[in-house]
C-alpha atoms as a PDB file:
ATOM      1  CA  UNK A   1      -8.905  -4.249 -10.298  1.00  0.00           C
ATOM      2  CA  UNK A   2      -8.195  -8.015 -11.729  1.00  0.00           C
ATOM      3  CA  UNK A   3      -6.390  -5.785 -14.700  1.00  0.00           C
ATOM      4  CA  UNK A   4      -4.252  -4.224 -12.673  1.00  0.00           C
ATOM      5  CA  UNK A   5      -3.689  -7.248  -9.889  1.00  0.00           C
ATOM      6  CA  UNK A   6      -2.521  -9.441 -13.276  1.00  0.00           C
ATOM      7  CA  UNK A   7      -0.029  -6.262 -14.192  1.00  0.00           C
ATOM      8  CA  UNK A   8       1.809  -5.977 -10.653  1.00  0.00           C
ATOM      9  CA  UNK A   9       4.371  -8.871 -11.435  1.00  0.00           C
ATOM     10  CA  UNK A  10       7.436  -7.347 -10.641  1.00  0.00           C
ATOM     11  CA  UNK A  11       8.761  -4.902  -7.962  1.00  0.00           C
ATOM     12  CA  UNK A  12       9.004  -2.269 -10.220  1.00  0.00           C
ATOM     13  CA  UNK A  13       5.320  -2.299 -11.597  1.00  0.00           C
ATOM     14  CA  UNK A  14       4.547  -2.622  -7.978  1.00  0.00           C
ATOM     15  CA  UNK A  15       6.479   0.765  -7.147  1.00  0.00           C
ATOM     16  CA  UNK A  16       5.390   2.463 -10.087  1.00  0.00           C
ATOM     17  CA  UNK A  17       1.652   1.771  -8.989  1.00  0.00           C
ATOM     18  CA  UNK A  18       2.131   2.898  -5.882  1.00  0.00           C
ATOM     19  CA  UNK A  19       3.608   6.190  -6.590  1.00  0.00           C
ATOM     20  CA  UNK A  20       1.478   6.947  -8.985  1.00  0.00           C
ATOM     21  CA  UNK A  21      -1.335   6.189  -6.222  1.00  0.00           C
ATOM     22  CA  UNK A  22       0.565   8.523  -3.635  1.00  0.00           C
ATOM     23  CA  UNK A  23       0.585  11.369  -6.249  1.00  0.00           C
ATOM     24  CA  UNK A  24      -2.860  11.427  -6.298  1.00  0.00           C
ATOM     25  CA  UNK A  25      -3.332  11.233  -2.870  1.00  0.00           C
ATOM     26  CA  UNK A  26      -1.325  14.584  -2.937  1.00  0.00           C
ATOM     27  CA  UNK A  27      -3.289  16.063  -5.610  1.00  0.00           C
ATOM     28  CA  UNK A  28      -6.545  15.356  -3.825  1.00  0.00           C
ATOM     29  CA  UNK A  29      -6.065  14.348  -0.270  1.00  0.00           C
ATOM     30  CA  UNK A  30      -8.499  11.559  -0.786  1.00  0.00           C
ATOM     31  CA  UNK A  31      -6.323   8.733   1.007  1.00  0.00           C
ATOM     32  CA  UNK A  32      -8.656   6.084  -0.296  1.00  0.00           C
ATOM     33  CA  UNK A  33      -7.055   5.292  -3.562  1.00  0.00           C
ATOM     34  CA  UNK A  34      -3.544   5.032  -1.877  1.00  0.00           C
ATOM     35  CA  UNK A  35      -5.276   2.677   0.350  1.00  0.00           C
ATOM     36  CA  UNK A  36      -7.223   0.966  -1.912  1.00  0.00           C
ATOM     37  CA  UNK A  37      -3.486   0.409  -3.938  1.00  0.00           C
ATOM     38  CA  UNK A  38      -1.688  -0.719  -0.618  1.00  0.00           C
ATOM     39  CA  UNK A  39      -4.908  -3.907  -0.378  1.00  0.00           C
ATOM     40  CA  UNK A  40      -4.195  -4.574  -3.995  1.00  0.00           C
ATOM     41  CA  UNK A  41      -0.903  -5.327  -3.322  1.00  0.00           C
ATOM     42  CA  UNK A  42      -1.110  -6.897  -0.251  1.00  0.00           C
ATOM     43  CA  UNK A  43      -3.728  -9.238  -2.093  1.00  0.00           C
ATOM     44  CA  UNK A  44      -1.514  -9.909  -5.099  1.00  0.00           C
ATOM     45  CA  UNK A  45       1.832 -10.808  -2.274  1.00  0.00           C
ATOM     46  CA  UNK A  46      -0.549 -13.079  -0.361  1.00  0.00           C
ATOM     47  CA  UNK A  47      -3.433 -11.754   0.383  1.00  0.00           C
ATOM     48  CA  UNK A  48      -3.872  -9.971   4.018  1.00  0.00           C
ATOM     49  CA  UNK A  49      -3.512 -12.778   6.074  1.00  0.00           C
ATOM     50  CA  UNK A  50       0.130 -13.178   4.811  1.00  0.00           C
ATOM     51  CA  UNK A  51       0.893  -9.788   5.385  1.00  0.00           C
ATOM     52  CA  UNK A  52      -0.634 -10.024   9.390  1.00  0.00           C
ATOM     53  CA  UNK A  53       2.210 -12.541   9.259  1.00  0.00           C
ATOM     54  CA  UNK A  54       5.148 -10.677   8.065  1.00  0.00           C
ATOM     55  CA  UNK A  55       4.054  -7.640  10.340  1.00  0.00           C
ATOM     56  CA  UNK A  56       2.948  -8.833  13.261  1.00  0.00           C
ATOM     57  CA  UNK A  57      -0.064  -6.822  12.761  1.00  0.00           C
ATOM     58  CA  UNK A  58      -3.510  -8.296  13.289  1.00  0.00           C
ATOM     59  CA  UNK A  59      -5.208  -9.014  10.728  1.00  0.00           C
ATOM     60  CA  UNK A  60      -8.246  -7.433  11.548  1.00  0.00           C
ATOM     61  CA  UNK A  61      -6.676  -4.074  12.125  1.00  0.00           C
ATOM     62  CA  UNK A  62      -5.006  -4.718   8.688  1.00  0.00           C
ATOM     63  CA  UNK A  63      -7.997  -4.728   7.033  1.00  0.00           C
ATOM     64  CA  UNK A  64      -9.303  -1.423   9.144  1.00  0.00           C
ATOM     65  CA  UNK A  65      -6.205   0.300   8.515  1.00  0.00           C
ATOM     66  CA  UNK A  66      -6.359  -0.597   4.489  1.00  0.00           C
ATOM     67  CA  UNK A  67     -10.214   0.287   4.820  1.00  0.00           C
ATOM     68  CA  UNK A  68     -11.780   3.510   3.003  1.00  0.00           C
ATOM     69  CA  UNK A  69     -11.836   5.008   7.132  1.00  0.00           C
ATOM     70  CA  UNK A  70      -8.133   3.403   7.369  1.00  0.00           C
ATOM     71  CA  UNK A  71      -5.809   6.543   8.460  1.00  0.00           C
ATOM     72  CA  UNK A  72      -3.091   4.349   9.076  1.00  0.00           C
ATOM     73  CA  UNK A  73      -0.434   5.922  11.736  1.00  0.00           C
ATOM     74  CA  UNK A  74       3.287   6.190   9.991  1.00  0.00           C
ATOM     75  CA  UNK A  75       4.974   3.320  12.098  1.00  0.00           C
ATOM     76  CA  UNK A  76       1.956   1.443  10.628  1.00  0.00           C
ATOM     77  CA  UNK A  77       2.184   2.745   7.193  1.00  0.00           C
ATOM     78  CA  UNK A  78       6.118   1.815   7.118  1.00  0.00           C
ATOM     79  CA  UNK A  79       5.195  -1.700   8.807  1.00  0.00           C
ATOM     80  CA  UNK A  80       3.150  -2.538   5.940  1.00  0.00           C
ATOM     81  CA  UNK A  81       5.099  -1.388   3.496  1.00  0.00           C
ATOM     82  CA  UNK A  82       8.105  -3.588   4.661  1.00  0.00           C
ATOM     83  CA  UNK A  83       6.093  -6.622   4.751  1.00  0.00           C
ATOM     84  CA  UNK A  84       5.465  -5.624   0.971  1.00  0.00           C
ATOM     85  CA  UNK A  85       8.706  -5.700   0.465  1.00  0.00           C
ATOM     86  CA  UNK A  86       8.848  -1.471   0.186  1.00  0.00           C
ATOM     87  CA  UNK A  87      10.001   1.079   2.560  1.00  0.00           C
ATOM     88  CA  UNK A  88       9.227   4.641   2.385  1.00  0.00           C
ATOM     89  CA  UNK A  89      11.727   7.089   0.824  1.00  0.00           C
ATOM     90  CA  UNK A  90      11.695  10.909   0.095  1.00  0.00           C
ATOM     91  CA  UNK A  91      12.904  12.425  -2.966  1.00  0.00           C
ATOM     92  CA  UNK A  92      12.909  16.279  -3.791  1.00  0.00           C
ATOM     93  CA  UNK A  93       9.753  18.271  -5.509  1.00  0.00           C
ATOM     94  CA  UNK A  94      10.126  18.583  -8.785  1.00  0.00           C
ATOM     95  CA  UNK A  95      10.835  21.905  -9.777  1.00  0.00           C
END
């Protein structure tokens, strides 16, 4: 995890991360690793505490939500996101 924390330096690593987390999620439908990529991000833009900030989220809900039983609603999911610095987008299946 320090690897990839020391390789998410610009906006683009972050969003290539990401989606490469959320295509596994739909490969598998194990949320965890999408999760588990949404905290390492968070930690790398401030940790959690900074992102409570920006989302007016409590923190300890932030860290249930991120958690391996997180099943974060969608205004929640976007919420975080945004205080990433993301939003949520859909783009067509590949065919």
């Amino acid at each position: 995890r320090d690897y990839i924390k020391e390789n998410l330096k610009t906006p683009e690593e972050v969003i290539s991360y990401l989606n490469t987390a959320l295509e596994e999620y739909e490969k598998d439908k194990d949320n965890d690793a999408f999760l588990l990529a949404l905290r390492t991000v968070a930690e790398v833009r401030g940790g959690i505490g900074e992102l409570a900030k920006k989302t007016n989220i409590n923190r300890q809900h932030l860290y249930r939500t991120l958690s391996r039983r997180g099943n974060p609603r969608l205004d929640t999911l976007k919420d975080v996101l945004q205080g990433l610095g993301f939003r949520l987008s859909i783009v067509p299946l590949e065919t």
